[in-house]
Every structure is written in structure tokens, then in C-alpha cells.
C-alpha atoms as a PDB file:
ATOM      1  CA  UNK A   1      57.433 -50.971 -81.858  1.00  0.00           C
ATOM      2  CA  UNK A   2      55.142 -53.534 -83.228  1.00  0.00           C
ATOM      3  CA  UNK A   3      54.172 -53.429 -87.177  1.00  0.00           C
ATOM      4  CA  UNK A   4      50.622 -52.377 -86.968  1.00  0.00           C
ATOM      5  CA  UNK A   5      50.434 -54.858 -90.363  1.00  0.00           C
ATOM      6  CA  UNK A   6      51.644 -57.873 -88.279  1.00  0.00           C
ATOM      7  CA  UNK A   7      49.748 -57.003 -84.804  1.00  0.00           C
ATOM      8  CA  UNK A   8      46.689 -57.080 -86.978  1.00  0.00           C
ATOM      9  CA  UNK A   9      47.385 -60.172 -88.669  1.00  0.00           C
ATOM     10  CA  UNK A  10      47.998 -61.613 -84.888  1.00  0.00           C
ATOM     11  CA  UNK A  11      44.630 -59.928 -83.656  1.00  0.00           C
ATOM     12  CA  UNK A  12      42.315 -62.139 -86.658  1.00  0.00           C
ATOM     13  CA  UNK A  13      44.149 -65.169 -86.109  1.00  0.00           C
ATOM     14  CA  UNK A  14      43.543 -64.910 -82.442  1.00  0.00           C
ATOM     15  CA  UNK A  15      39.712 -64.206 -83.037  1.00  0.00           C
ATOM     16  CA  UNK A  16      40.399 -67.218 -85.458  1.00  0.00           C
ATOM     17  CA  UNK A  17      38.552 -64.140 -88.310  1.00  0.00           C
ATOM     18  CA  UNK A  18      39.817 -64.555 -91.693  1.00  0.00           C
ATOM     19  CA  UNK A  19      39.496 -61.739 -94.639  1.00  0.00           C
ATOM     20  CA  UNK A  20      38.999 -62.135 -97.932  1.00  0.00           C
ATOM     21  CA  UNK A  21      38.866 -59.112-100.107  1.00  0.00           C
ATOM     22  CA  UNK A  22      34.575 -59.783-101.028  1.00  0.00           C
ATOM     23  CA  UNK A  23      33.702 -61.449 -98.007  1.00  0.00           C
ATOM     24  CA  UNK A  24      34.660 -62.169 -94.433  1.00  0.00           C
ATOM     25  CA  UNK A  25      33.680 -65.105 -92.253  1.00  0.00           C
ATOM     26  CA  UNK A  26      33.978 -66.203 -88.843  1.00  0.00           C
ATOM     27  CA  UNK A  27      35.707 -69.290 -88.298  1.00  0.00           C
ATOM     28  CA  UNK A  28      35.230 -70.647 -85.237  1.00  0.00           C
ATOM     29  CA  UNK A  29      32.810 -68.200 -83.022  1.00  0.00           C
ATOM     30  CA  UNK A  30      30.242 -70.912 -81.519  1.00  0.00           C
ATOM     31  CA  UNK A  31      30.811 -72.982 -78.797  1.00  0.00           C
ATOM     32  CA  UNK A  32      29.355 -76.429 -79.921  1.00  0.00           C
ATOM     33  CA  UNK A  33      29.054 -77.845 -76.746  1.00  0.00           C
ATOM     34  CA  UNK A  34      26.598 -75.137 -75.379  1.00  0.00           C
ATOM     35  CA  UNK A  35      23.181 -75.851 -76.503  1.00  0.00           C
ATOM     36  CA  UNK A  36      21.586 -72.824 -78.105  1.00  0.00           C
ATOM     37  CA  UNK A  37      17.682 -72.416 -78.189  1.00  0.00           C
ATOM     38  CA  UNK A  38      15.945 -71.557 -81.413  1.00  0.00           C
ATOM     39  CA  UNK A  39      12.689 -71.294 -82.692  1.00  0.00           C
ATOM     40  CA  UNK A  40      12.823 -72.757 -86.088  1.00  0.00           C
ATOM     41  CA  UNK A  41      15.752 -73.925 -88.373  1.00  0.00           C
ATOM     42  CA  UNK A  42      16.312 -74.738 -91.462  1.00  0.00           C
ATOM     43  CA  UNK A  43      18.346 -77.557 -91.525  1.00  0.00           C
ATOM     44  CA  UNK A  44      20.345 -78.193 -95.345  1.00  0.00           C
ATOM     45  CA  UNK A  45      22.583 -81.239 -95.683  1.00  0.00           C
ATOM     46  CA  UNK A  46      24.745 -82.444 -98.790  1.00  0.00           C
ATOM     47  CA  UNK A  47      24.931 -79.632-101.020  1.00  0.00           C
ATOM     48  CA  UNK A  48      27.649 -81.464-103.038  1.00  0.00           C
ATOM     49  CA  UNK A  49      28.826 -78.401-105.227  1.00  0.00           C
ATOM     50  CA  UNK A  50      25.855 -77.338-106.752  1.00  0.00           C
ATOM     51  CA  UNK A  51      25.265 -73.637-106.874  1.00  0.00           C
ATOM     52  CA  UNK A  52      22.236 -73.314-108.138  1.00  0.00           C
ATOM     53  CA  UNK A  53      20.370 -75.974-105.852  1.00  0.00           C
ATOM     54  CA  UNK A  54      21.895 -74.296-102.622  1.00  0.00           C
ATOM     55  CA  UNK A  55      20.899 -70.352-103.968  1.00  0.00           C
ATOM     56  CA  UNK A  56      16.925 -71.577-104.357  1.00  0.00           C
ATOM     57  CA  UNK A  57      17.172 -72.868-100.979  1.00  0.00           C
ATOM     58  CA  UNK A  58      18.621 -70.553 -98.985  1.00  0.00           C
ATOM     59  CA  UNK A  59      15.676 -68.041-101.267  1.00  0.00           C
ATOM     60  CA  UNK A  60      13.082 -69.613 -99.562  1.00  0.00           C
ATOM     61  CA  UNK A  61      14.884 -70.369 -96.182  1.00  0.00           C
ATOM     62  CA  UNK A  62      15.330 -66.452 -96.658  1.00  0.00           C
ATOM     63  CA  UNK A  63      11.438 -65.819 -96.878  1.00  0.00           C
ATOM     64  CA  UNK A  64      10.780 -68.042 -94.180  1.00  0.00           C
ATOM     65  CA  UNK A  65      10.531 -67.468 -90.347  1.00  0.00           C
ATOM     66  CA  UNK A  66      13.476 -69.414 -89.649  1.00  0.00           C
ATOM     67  CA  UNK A  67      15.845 -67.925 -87.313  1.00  0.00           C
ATOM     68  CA  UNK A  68      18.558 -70.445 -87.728  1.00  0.00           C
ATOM     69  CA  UNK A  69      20.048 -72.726 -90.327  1.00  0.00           C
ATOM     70  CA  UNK A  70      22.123 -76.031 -89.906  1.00  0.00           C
ATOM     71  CA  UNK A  71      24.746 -77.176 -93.164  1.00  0.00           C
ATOM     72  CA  UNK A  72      25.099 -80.816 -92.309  1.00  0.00           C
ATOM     73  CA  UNK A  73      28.103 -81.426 -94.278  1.00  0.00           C
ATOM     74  CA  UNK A  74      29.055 -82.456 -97.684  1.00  0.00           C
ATOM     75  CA  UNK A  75      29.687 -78.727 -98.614  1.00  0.00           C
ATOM     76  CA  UNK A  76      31.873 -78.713-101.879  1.00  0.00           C
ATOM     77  CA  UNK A  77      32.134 -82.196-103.268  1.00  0.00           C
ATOM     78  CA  UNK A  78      30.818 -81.687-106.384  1.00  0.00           C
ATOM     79  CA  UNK A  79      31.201 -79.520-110.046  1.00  0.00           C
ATOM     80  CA  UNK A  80      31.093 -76.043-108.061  1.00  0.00           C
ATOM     81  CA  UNK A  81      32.863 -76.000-105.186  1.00  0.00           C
ATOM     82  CA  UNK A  82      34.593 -72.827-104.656  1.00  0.00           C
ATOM     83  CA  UNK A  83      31.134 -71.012-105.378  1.00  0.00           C
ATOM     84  CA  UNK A  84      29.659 -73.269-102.895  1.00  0.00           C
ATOM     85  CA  UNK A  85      32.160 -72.281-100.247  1.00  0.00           C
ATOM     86  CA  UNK A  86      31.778 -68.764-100.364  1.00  0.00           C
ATOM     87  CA  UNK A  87      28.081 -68.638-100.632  1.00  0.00           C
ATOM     88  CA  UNK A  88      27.971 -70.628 -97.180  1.00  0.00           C
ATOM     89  CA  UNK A  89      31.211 -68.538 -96.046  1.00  0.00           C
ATOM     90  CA  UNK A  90      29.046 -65.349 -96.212  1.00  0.00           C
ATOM     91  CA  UNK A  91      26.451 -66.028 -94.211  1.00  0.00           C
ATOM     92  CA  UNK A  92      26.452 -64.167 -90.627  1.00  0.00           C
ATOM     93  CA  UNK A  93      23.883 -65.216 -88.278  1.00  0.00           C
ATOM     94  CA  UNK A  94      22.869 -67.830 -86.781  1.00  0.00           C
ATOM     95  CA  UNK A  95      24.557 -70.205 -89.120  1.00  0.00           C
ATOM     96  CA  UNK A  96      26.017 -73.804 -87.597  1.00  0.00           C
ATOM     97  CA  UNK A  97      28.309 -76.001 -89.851  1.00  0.00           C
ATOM     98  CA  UNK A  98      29.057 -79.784 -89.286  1.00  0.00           C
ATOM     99  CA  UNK A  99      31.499 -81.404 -90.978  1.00  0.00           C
ATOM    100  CA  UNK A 100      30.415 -84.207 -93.274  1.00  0.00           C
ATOM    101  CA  UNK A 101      32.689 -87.608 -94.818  1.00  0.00           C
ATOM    102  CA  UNK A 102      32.992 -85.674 -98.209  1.00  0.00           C
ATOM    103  CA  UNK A 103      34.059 -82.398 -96.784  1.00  0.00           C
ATOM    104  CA  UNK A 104      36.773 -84.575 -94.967  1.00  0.00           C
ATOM    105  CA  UNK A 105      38.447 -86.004 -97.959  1.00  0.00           C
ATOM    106  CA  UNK A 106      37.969 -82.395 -99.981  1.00  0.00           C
ATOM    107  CA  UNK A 107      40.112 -81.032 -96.952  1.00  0.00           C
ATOM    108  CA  UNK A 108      42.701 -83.611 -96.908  1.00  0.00           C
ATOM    109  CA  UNK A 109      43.161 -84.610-100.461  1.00  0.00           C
ATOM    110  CA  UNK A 110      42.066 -88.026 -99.488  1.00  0.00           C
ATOM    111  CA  UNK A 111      43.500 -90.492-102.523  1.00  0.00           C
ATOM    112  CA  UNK A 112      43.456 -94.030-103.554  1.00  0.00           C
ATOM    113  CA  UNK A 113      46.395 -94.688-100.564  1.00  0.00           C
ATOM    114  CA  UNK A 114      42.764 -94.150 -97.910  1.00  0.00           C
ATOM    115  CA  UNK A 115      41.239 -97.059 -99.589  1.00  0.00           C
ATOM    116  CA  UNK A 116      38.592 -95.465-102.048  1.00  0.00           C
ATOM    117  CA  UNK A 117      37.966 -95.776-105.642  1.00  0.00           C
ATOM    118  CA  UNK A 118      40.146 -94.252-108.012  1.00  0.00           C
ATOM    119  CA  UNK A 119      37.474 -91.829-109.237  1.00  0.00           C
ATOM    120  CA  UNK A 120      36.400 -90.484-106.080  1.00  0.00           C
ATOM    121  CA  UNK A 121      39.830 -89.662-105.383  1.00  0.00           C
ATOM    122  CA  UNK A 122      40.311 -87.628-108.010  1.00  0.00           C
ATOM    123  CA  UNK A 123      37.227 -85.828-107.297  1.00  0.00           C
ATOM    124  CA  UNK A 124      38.488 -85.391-104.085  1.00  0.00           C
ATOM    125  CA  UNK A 125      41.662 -83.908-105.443  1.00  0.00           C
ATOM    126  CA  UNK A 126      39.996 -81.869-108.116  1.00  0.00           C
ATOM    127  CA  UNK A 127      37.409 -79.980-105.830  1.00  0.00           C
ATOM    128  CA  UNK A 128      40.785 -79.502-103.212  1.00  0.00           C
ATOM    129  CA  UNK A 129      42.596 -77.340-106.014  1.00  0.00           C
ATOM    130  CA  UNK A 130      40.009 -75.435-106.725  1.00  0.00           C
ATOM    131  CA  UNK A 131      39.013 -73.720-103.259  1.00  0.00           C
ATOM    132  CA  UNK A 132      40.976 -71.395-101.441  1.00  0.00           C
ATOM    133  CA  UNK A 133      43.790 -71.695 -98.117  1.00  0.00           C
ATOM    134  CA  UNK A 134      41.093 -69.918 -96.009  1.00  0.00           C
ATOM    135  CA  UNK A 135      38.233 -72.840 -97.606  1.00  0.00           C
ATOM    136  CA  UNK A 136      40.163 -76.075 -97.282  1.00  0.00           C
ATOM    137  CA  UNK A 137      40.894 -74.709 -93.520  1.00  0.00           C
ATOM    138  CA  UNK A 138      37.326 -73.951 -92.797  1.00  0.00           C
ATOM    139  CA  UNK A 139      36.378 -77.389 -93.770  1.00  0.00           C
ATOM    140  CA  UNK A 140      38.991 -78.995 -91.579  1.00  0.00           C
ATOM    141  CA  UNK A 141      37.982 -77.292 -88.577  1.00  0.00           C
ATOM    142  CA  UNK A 142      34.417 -77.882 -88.908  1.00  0.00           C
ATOM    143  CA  UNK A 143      33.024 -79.605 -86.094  1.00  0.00           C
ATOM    144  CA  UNK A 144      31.600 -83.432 -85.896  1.00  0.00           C
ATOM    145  CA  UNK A 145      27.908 -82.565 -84.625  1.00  0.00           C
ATOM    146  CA  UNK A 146      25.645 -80.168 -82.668  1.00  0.00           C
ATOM    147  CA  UNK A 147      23.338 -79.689 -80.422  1.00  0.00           C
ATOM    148  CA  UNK A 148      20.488 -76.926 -80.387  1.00  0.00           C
ATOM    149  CA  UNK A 149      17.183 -76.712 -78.275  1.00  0.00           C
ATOM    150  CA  UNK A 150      14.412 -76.689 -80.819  1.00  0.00           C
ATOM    151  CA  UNK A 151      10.849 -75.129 -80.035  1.00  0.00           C
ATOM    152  CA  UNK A 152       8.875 -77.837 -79.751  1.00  0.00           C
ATOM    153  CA  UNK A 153      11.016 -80.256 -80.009  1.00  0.00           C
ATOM    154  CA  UNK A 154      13.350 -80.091 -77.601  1.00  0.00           C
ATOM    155  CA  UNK A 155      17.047 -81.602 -77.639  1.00  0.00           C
ATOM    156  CA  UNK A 156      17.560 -81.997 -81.456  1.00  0.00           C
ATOM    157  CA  UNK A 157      21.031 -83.424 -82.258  1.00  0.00           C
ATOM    158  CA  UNK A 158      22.457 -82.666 -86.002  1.00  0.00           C
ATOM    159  CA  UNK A 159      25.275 -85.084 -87.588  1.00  0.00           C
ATOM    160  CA  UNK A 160      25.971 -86.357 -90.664  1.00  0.00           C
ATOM    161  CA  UNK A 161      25.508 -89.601 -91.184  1.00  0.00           C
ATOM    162  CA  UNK A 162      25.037 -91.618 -87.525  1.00  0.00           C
ATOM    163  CA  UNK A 163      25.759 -90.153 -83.895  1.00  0.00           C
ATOM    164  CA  UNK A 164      29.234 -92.608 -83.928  1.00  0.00           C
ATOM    165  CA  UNK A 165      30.130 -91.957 -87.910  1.00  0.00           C
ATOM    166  CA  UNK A 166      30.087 -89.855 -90.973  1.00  0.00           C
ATOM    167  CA  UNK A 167      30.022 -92.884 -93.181  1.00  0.00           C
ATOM    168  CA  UNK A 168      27.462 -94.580 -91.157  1.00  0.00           C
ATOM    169  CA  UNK A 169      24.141 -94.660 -92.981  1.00  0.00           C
ATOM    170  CA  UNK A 170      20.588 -94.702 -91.482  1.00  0.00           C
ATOM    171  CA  UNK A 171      18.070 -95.461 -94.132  1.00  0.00           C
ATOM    172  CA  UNK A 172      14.721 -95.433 -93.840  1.00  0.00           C
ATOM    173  CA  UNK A 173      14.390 -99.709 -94.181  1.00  0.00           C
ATOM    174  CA  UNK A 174      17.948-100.117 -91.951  1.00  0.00           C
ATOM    175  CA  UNK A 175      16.695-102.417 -89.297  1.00  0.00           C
ATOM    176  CA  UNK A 176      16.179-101.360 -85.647  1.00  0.00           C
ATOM    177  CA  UNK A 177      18.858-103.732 -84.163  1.00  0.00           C
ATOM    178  CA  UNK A 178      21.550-102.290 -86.619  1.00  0.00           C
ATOM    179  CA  UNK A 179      20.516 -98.507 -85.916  1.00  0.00           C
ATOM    180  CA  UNK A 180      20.675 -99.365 -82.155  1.00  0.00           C
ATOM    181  CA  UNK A 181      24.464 -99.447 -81.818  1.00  0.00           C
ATOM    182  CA  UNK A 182      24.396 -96.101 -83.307  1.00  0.00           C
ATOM    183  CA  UNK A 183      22.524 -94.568 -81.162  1.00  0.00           C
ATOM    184  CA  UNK A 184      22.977 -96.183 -77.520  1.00  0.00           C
ATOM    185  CA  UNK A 185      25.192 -93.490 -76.243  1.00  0.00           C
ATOM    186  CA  UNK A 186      22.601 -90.927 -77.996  1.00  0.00           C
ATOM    187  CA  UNK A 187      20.710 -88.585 -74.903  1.00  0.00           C
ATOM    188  CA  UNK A 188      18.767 -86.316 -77.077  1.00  0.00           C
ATOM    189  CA  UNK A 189      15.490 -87.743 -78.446  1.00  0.00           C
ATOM    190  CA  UNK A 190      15.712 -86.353 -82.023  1.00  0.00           C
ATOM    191  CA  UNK A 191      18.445 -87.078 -84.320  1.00  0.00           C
ATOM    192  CA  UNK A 192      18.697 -85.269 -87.764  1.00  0.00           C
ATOM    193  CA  UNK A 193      20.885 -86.514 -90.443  1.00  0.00           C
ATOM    194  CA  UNK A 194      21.920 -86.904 -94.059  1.00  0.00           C
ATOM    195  CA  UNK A 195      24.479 -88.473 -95.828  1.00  0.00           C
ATOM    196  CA  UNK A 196      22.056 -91.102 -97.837  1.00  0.00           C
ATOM    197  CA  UNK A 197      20.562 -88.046-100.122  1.00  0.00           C
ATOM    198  CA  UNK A 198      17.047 -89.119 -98.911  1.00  0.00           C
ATOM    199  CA  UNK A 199      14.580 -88.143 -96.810  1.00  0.00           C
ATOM    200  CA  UNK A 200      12.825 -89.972 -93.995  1.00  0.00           C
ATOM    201  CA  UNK A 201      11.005 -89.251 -90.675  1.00  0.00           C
ATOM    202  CA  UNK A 202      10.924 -92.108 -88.638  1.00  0.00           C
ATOM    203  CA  UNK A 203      10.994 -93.652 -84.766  1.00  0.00           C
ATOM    204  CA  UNK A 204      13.829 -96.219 -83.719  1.00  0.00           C
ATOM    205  CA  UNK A 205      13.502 -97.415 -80.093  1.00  0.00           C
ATOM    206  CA  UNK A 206      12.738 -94.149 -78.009  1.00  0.00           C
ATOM    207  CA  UNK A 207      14.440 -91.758 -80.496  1.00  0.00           C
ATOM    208  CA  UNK A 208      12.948 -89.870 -83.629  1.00  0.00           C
ATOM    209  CA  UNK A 209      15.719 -89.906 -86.746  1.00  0.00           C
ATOM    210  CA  UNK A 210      14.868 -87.413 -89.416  1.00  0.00           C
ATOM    211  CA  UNK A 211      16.959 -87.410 -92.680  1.00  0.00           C
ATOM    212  CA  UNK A 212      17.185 -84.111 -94.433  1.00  0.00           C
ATOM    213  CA  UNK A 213      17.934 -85.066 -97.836  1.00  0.00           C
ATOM    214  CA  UNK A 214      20.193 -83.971-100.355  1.00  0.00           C
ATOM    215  CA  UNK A 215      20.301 -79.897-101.336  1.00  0.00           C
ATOM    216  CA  UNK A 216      22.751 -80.988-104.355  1.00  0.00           C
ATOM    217  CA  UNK A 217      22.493 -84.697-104.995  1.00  0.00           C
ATOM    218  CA  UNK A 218      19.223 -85.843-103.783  1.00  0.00           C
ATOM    219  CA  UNK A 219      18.416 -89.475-104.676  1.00  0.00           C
ATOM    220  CA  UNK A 220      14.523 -89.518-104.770  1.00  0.00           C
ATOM    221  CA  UNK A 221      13.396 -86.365-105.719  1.00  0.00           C
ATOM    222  CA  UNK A 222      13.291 -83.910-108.812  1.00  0.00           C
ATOM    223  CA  UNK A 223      14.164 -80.930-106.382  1.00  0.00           C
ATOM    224  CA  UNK A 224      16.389 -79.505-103.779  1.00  0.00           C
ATOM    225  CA  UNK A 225      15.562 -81.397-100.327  1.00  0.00           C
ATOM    226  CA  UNK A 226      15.906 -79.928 -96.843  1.00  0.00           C
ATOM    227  CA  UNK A 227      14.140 -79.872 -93.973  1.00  0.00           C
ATOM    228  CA  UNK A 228      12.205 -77.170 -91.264  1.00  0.00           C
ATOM    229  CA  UNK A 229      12.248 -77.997 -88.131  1.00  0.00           C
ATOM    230  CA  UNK A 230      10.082 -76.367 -84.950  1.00  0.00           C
ATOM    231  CA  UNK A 231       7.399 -76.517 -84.077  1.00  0.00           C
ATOM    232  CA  UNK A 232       6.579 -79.541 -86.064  1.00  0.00           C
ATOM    233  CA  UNK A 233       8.958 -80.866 -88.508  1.00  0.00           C
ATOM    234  CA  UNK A 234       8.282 -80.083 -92.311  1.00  0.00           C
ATOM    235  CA  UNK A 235      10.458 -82.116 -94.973  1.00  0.00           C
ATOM    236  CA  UNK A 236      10.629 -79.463 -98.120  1.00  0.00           C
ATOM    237  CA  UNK A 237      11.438 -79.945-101.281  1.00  0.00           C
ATOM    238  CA  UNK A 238      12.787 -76.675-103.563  1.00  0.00           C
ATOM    239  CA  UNK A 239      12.455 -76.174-107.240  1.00  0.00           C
ATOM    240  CA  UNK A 240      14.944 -74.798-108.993  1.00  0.00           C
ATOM    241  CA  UNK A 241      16.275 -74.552-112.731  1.00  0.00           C
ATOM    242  CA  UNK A 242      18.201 -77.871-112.722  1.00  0.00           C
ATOM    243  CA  UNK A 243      18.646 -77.080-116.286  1.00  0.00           C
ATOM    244  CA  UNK A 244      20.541 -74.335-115.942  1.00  0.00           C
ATOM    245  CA  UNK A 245      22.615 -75.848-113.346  1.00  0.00           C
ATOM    246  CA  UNK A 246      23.521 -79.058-115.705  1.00  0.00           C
ATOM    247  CA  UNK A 247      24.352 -76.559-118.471  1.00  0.00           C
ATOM    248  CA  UNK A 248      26.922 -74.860-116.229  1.00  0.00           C
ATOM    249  CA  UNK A 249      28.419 -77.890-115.161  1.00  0.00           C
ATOM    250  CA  UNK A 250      28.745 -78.957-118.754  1.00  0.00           C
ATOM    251  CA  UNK A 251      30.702 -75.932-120.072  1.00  0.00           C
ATOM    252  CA  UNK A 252      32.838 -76.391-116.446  1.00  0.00           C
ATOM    253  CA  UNK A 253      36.853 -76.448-117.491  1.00  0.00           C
ATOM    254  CA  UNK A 254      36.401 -79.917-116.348  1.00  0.00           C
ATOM    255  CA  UNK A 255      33.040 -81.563-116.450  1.00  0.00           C
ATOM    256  CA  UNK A 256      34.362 -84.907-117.544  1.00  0.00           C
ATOM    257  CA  UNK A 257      35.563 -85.539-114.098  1.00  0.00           C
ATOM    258  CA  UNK A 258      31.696 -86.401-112.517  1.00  0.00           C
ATOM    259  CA  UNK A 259      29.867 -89.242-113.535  1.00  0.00           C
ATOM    260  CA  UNK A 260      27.284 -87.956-111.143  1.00  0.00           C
ATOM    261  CA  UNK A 261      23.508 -86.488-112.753  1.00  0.00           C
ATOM    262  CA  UNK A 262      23.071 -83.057-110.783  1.00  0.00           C
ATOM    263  CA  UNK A 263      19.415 -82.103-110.769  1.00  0.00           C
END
């Protein structure tokens, strides 16, 4: 007879569920290459570790009429990452998680032996130790992109940094004939993405790109960027106690390690 322990075990790894004893999250439900149809969603992209940033957004996403959200990567790279991790974890419906560059590394320890600066590698190896088996697996089976049917708007297509790349940036002054690579093999009209940490709204050839901004790390703003997106698209901008947040990060076990400004 089958140990009821072990057949249980086998039934969550099967539904690909995982358990933690103060939250539970699915880990690979959604099929990314069906295209779901939504009315409005919230899309958030580099988060970068910072608590207190994501919480005031997903306050007001909560308050708003938004019926989905997008995470466009770059989850935990940053001074909180664990708390980070299980605050996106937890959430239940509706939610859709791309993978970005950062969240990458995080997951496989990327070091100096992957080309990249000393520093970031041991960023990369301190925000690794401090999440979880069940994190660093949920952030190496995140997918690439994703596809959802936007009131509105139609075919929306979310990645994180170009359609071909995660390390790819589109800027809002990157010239037409450099995008256009990028995008060739592109059949949805809109693009969103992030990785640049600023926001941007603009037409290249026949297709509309839309940067989200940075939740965590934005580069332009005093606030928390994101964007809203159906009907019309809405770049926001969240305030939150960025204070408070660079006080915490200060009295971290480790603060010394980021020679980054979190607002």
C-alpha cells in the first residue's frame, strides 16, 4: 500500500502545486501559448527587491478595476528579495509572470565565469541565498513572454526587454532601424516592455511599444512606475514612503552589498 505522505507529495508535484506552511502558489497553471482575453491589466515590471514600492502598487492595482496583472520580470534582484517573492507568490488570480534577465541570473547564481561585473555577481549570489528551493525554482520556470487579448487593444504581447531578448533594450530615442530587427518576427501590434526602468509610449513601423517602467528601480521618476492597460493605455506613477523603504534597506544584515539608490 502506498504512503498516503508520499502519494501526496506525488499528487502536488504532478499539479506542479508547491506548499509552504503561510502560503501556497501555483506554479505552472497557465498555458502561455493560449491567448486569454481581459478587460484591463495592470501590467508591473522590474520590481528589483523592493518591498515597499511593490505593496503601494499592488494597493492601488487592488482599488482599481483591473481584472488582471502582468510581473514583467526582474522580481527579486535587489535588497528584499525573499519578501518580494512571496508577496508575488501569494497572489491567486489572474496573475501572469515573465521571466526577466535579472530573475535569470538570481536563479542560476550567474557569476563573474558568465561575463558580468564582479559586483553584479555577487548580487546575484547574495539575493540566490536568501530565497527559498520553492523561489529559485519558480523563477527558473518562469516563462519568456505572453500573450493576452486586451479590450481595446487587441493582441498585446508582454516581454521583458525586446520580443528576441531579455537584455535587449528599447528606449524611447533607440532608432527605428535598430528596433526593427527586434520586432520583424513580432505579429501582435502592441508590445509592452521594461527592462530600461523608464517609461515610454511610442510607434515603431506598424507596431505600438509601451515601456512600463520600473516598480523598484525606476530611472526617471520619484515614484513607483507601472502601467494600465485597456481600454486606453494609462502610464501611472505610485507614491509611496521611499523613506521608509531606504531605512529598511539600511539596517538590512547586508546593505553594503548595493550601490544602487532605491526610491
Amino acid at each position: 500500500m502506498i504512503n498516503q505522505k508520499y502519494m501526496d507529495i506525488y499528487v502536488k508535484i504532478n499539479l506542479k502545486i508547491a506548499i509552504n506552511v503561510k502560503w501556497k502558489y501555483i506554479l505552472e497553471v497557465v498555458d502561455y501559448r493560449r491567448v486569454k482575453t481581459v478587460k484591463r491589466v495592470a501590467a508591473i515590471y522590474d520590481i528589483h527587491g523592493n518591498y515597499s514600492a511593490l505593496n503601494a502598487v499592488l494597493e492601488e492595482i487592488q482599488q482599481s478595476d483591473a481584472d488582471a496583472i502582468v510581473v514583467g520580470g526582474d522580481l527579486a534582484w535587489g535588497p528584499q528579495p525573499a519578501l518580494v517573492m512571496e508577496r508575488i507568490m501569494a497572489l491567486e488570480e489572474n496573475i501572469f509572470i515573465i521571466k526577466g534577465n535579472a530573475d535569470r541570473e538570481v536563479g542560476e547564481r550567474h557569476g563573474i565565469e558568465k561575463g558580468i561585473d564582479k559586483w553584479v555577481a555577487d548580487i546575484n549570489h547574495w539575493c540566490s541565498d536568501q530565497l527559498t528551493d520553492a523561489q529559485i525554482e519558480f523563477l527558473n520556470k518562469l516563462q519568456d513572454n505572453i500573450t493576452l487579448k486586451i479590450d481595446g487593444l487587441g493582441d498585446v504581447l508582454f516581454v521583458h526587454g525586446s520580443p528576441r531578448s531579455d537584455e535587449e533594450a528599447i528606449r524611447q530615442d533607440t532608432p527605428k532601424n535598430e528596433i526593427k530587427p527586434m520586432i520583424e518576427t513580432v505579429n501582435q501590434d502592441i508590445i509592452v516592455c521594461g527592462h530600461t526602468h523608464v517609461q515610454f509610449d511610442r510607434s515603431v513601423y506598424d507596431k505600438r511599444i509601451i515601456n512600463a517602467g520600473s516598480v523598484g528601480l525606476p530611472s526617471a521618476a520619484s515614484g513607483a512606475c507601472w502601467v494600465m492597460l485597456g481600454p486606453e493605455v494609462d502610464l501611472r506613477e505610485t507614491e509611496y514612503d521611499y523613506e521608509f523603504a531606504a531605512n529598511q534597506i539600511r539596517h538590512m544584515k547586508d546593505p553594503d552589498i548595493f550601490n544602487l539608490s532605491y526610491k
